[in-house]
PDB file of N, CA and C in Angstrom:
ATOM      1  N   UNK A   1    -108.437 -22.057  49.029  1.00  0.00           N
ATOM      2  CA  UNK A   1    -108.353 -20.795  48.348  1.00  0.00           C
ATOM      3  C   UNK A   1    -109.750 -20.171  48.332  1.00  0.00           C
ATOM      4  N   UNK A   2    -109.862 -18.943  48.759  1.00  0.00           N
ATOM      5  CA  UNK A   2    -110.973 -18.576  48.697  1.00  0.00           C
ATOM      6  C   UNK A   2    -111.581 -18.291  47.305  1.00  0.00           C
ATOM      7  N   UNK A   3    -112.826 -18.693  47.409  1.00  0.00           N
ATOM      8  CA  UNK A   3    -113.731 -18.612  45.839  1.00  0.00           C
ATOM      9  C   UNK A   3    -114.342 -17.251  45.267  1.00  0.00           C
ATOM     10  N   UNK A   4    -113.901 -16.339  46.243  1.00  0.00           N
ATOM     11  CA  UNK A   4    -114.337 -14.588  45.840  1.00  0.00           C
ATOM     12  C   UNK A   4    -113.167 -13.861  45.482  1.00  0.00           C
ATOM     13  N   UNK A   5    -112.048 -15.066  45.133  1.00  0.00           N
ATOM     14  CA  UNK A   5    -110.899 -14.111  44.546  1.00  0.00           C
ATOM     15  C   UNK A   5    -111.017 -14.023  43.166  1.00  0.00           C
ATOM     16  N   UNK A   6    -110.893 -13.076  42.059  1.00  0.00           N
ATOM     17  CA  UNK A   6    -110.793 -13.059  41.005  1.00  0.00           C
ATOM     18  C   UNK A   6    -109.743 -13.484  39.899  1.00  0.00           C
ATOM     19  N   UNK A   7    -110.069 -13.619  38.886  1.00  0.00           N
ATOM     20  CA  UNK A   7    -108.595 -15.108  38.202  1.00  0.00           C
ATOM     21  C   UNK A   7    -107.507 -13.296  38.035  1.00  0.00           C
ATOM     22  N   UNK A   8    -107.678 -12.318  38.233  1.00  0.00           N
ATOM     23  CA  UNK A   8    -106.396 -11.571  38.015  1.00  0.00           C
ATOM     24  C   UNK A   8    -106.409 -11.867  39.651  1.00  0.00           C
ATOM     25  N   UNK A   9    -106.690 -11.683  41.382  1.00  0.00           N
ATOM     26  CA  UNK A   9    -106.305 -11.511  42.430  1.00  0.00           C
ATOM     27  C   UNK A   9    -105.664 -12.814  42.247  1.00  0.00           C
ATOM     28  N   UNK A  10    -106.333 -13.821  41.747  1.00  0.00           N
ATOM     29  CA  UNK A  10    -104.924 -15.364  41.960  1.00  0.00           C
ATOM     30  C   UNK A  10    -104.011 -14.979  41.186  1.00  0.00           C
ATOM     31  N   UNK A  11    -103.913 -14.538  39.833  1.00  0.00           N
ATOM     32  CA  UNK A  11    -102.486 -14.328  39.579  1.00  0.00           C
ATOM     33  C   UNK A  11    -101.654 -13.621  40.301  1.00  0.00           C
ATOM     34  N   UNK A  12    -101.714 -12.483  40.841  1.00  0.00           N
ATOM     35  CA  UNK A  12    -101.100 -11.085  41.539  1.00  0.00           C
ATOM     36  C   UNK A  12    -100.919 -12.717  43.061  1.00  0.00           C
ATOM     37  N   UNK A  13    -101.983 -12.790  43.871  1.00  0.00           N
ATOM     38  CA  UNK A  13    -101.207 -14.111  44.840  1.00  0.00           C
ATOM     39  C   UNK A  13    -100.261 -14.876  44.568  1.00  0.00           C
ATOM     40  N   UNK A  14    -100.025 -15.397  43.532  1.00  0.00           N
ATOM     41  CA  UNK A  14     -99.540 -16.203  42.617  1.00  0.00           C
ATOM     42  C   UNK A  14     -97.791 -15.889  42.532  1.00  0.00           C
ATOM     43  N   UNK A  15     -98.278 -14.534  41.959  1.00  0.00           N
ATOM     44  CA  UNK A  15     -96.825 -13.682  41.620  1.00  0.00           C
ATOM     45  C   UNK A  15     -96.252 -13.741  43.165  1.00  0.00           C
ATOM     46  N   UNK A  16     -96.777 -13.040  43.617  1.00  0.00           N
ATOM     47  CA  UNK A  16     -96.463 -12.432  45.175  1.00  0.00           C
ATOM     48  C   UNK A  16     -95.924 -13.605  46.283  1.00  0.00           C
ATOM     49  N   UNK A  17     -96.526 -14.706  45.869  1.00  0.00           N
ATOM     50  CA  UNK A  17     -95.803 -16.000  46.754  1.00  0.00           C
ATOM     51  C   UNK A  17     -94.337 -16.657  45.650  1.00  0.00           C
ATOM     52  N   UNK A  18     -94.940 -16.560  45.059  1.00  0.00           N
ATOM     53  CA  UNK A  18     -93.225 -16.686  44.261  1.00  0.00           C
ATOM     54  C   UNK A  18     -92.288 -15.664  44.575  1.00  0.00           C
ATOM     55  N   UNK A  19     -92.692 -14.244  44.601  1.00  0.00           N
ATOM     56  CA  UNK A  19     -91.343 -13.260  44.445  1.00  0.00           C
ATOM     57  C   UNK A  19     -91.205 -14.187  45.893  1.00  0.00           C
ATOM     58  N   UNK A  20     -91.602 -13.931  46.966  1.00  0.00           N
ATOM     59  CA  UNK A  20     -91.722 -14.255  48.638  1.00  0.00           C
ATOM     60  C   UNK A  20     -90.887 -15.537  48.584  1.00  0.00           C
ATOM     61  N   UNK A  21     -91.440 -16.753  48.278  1.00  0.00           N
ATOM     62  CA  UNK A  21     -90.732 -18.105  47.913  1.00  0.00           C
ATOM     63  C   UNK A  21     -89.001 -17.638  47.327  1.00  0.00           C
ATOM     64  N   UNK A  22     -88.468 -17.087  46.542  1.00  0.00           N
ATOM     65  CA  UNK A  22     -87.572 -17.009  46.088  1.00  0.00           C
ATOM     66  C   UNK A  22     -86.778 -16.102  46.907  1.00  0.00           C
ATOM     67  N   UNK A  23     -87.567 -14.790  47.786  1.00  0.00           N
ATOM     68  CA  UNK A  23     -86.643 -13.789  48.773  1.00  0.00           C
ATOM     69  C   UNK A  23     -86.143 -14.780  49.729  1.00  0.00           C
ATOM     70  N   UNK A  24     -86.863 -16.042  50.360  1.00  0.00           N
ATOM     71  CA  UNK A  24     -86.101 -16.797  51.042  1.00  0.00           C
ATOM     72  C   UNK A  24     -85.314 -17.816  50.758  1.00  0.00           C
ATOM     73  N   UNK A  25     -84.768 -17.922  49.288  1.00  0.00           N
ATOM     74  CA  UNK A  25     -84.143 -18.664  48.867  1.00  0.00           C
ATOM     75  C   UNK A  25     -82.101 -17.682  48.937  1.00  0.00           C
ATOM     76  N   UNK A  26     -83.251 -16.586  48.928  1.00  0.00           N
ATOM     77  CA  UNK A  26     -81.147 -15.530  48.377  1.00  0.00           C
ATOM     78  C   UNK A  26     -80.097 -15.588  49.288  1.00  0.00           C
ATOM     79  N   UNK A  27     -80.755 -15.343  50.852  1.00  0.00           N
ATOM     80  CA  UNK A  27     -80.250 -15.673  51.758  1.00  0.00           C
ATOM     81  C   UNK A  27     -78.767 -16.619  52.092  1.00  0.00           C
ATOM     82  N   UNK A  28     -79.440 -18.176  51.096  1.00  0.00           N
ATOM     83  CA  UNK A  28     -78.101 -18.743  50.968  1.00  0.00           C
ATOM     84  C   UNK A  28     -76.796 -18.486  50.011  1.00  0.00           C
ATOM     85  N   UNK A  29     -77.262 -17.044  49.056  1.00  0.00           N
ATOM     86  CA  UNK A  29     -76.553 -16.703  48.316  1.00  0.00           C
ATOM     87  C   UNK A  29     -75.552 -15.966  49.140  1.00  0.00           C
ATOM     88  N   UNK A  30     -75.641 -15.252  50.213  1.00  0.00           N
ATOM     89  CA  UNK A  30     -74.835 -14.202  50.971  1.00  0.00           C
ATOM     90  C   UNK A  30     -74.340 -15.236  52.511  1.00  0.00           C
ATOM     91  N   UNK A  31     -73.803 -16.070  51.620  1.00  0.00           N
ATOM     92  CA  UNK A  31     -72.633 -16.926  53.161  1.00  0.00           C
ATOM     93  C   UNK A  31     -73.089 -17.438  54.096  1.00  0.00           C
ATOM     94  N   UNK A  32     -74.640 -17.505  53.593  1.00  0.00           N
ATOM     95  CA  UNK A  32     -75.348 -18.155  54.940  1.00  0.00           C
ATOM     96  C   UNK A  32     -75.497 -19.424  55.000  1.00  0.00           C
ATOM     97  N   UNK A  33     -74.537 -20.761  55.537  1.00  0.00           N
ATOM     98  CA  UNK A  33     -74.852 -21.953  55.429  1.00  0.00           C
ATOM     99  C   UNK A  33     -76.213 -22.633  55.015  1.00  0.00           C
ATOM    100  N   UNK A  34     -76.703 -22.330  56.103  1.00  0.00           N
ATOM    101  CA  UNK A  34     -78.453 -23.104  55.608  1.00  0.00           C
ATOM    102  C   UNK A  34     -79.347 -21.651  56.281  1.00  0.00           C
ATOM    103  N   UNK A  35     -80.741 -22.332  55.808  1.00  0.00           N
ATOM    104  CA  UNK A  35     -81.931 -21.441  56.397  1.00  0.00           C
ATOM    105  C   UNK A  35     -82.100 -21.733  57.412  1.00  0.00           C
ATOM    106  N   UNK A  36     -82.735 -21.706  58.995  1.00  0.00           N
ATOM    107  CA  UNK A  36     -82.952 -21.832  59.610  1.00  0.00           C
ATOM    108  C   UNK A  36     -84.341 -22.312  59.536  1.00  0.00           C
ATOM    109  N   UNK A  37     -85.115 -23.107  60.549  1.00  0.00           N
ATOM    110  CA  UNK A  37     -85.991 -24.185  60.706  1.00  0.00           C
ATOM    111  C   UNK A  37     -87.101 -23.268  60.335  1.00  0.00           C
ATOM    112  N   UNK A  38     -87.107 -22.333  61.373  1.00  0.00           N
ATOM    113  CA  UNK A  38     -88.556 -21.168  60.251  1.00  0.00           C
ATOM    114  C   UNK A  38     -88.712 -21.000  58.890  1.00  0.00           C
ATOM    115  N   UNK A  39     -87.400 -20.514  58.438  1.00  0.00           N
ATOM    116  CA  UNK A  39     -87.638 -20.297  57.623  1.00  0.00           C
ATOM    117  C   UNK A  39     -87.683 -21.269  56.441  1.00  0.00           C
ATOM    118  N   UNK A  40     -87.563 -22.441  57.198  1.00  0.00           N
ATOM    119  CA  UNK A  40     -87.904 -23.616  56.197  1.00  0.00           C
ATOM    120  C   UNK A  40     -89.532 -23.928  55.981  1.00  0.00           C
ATOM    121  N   UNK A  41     -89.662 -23.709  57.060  1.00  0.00           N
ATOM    122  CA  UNK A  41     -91.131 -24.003  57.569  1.00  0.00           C
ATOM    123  C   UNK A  41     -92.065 -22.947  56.887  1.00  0.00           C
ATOM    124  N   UNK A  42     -91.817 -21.588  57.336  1.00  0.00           N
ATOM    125  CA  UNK A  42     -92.444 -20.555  56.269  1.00  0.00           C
ATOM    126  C   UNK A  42     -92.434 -21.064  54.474  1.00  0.00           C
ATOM    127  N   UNK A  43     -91.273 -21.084  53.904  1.00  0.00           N
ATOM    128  CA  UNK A  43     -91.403 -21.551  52.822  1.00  0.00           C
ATOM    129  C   UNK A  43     -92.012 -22.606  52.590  1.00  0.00           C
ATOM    130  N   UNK A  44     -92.369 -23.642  53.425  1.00  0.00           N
ATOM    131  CA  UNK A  44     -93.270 -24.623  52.445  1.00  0.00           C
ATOM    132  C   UNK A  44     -94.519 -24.678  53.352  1.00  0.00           C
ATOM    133  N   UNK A  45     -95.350 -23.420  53.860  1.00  0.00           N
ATOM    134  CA  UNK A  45     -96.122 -22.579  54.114  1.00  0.00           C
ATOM    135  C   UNK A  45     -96.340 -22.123  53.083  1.00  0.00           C
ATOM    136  N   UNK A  46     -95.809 -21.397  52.336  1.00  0.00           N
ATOM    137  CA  UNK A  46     -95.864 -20.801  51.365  1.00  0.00           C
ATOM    138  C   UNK A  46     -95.755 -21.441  49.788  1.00  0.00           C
ATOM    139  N   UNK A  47     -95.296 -22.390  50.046  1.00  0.00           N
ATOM    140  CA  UNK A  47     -95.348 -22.979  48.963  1.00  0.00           C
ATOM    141  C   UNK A  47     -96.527 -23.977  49.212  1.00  0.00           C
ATOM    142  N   UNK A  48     -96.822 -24.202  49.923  1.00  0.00           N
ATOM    143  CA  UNK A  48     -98.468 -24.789  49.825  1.00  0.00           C
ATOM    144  C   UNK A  48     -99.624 -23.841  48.960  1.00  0.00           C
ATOM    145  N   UNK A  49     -99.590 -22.610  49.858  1.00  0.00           N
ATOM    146  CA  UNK A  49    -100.392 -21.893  49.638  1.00  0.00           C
ATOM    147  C   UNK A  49    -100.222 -21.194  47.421  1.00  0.00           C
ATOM    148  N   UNK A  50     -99.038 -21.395  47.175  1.00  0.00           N
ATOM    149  CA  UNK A  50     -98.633 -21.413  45.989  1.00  0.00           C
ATOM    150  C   UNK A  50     -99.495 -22.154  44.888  1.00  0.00           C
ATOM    151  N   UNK A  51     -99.054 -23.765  45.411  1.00  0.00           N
ATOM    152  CA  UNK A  51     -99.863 -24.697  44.579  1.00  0.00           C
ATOM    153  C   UNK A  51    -101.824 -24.940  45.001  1.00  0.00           C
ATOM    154  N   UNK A  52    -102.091 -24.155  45.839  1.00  0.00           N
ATOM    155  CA  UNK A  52    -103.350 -24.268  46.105  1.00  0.00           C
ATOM    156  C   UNK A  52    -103.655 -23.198  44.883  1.00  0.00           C
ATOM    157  N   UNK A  53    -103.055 -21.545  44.798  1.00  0.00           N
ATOM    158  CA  UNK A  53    -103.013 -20.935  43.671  1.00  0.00           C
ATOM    159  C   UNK A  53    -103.615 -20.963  42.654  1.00  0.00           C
ATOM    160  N   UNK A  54    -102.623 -21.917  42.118  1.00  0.00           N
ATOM    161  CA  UNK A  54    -102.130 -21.866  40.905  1.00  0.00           C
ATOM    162  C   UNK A  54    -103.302 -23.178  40.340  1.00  0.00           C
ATOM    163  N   UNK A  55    -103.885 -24.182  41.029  1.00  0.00           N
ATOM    164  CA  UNK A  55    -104.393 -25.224  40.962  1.00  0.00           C
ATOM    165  C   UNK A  55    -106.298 -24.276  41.013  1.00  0.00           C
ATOM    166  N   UNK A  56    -106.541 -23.516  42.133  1.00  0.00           N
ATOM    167  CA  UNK A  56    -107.370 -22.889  41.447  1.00  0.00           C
ATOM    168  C   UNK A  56    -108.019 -21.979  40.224  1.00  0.00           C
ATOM    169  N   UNK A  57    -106.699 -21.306  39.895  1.00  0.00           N
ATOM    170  CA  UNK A  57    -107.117 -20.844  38.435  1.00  0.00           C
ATOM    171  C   UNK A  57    -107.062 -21.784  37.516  1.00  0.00           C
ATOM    172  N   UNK A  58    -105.992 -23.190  37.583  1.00  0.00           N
ATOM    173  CA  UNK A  58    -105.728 -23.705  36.406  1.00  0.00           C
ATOM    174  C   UNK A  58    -107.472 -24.601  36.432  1.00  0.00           C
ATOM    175  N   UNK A  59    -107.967 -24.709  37.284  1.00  0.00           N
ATOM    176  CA  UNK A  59    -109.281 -25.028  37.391  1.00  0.00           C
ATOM    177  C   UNK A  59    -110.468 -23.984  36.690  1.00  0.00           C
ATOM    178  N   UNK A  60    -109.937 -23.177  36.809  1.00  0.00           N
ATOM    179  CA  UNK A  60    -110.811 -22.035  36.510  1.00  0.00           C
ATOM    180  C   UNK A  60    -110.808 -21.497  35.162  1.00  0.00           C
ATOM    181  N   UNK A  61    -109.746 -21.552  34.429  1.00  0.00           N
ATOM    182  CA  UNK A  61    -109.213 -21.529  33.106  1.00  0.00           C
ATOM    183  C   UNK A  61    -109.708 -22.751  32.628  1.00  0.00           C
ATOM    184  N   UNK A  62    -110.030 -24.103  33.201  1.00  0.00           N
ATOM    185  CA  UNK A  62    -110.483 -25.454  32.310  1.00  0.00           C
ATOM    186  C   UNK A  62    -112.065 -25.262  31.990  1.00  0.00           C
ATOM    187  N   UNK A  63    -112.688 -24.449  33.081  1.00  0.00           N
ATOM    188  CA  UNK A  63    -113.608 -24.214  32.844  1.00  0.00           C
ATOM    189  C   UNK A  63    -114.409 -23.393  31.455  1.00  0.00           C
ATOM    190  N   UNK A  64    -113.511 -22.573  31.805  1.00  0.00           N
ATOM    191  CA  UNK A  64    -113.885 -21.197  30.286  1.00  0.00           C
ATOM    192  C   UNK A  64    -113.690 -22.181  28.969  1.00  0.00           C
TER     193      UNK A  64
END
């Protein structure tokens, strides 16, 4: 995670990979058997990049 992001730009990342994480979850709501291999792969792409996040502010908040 880069260290010139500010603790509001990690939240707004934060938010923004969750809404993202969850748009590829609806998919199986509308009759679609499974996700396809990308888009498995994107999501825990993305969900990496999530807990890298969330692990830098909660670092950053222990600090203060």
């Amino acid at each position: 995670m880069p260290k010139n992001y500010s603790d509001d730009d990690l939240k707004t990342l934060i938010n923004n990979l969750e809404l993202t994480l969850n748009s590829l979850s609806n998919p199986l709501l509308d009759e679609r058997a499974s996700l396809n291999i990308a888009e498995i792969e994107r999501g825990q792409h993305i969900q990496e990049k999530l807990e890298a996040a969330k692990s830098e502010l909660q670092k950053r908040e222990t600090k203060k």
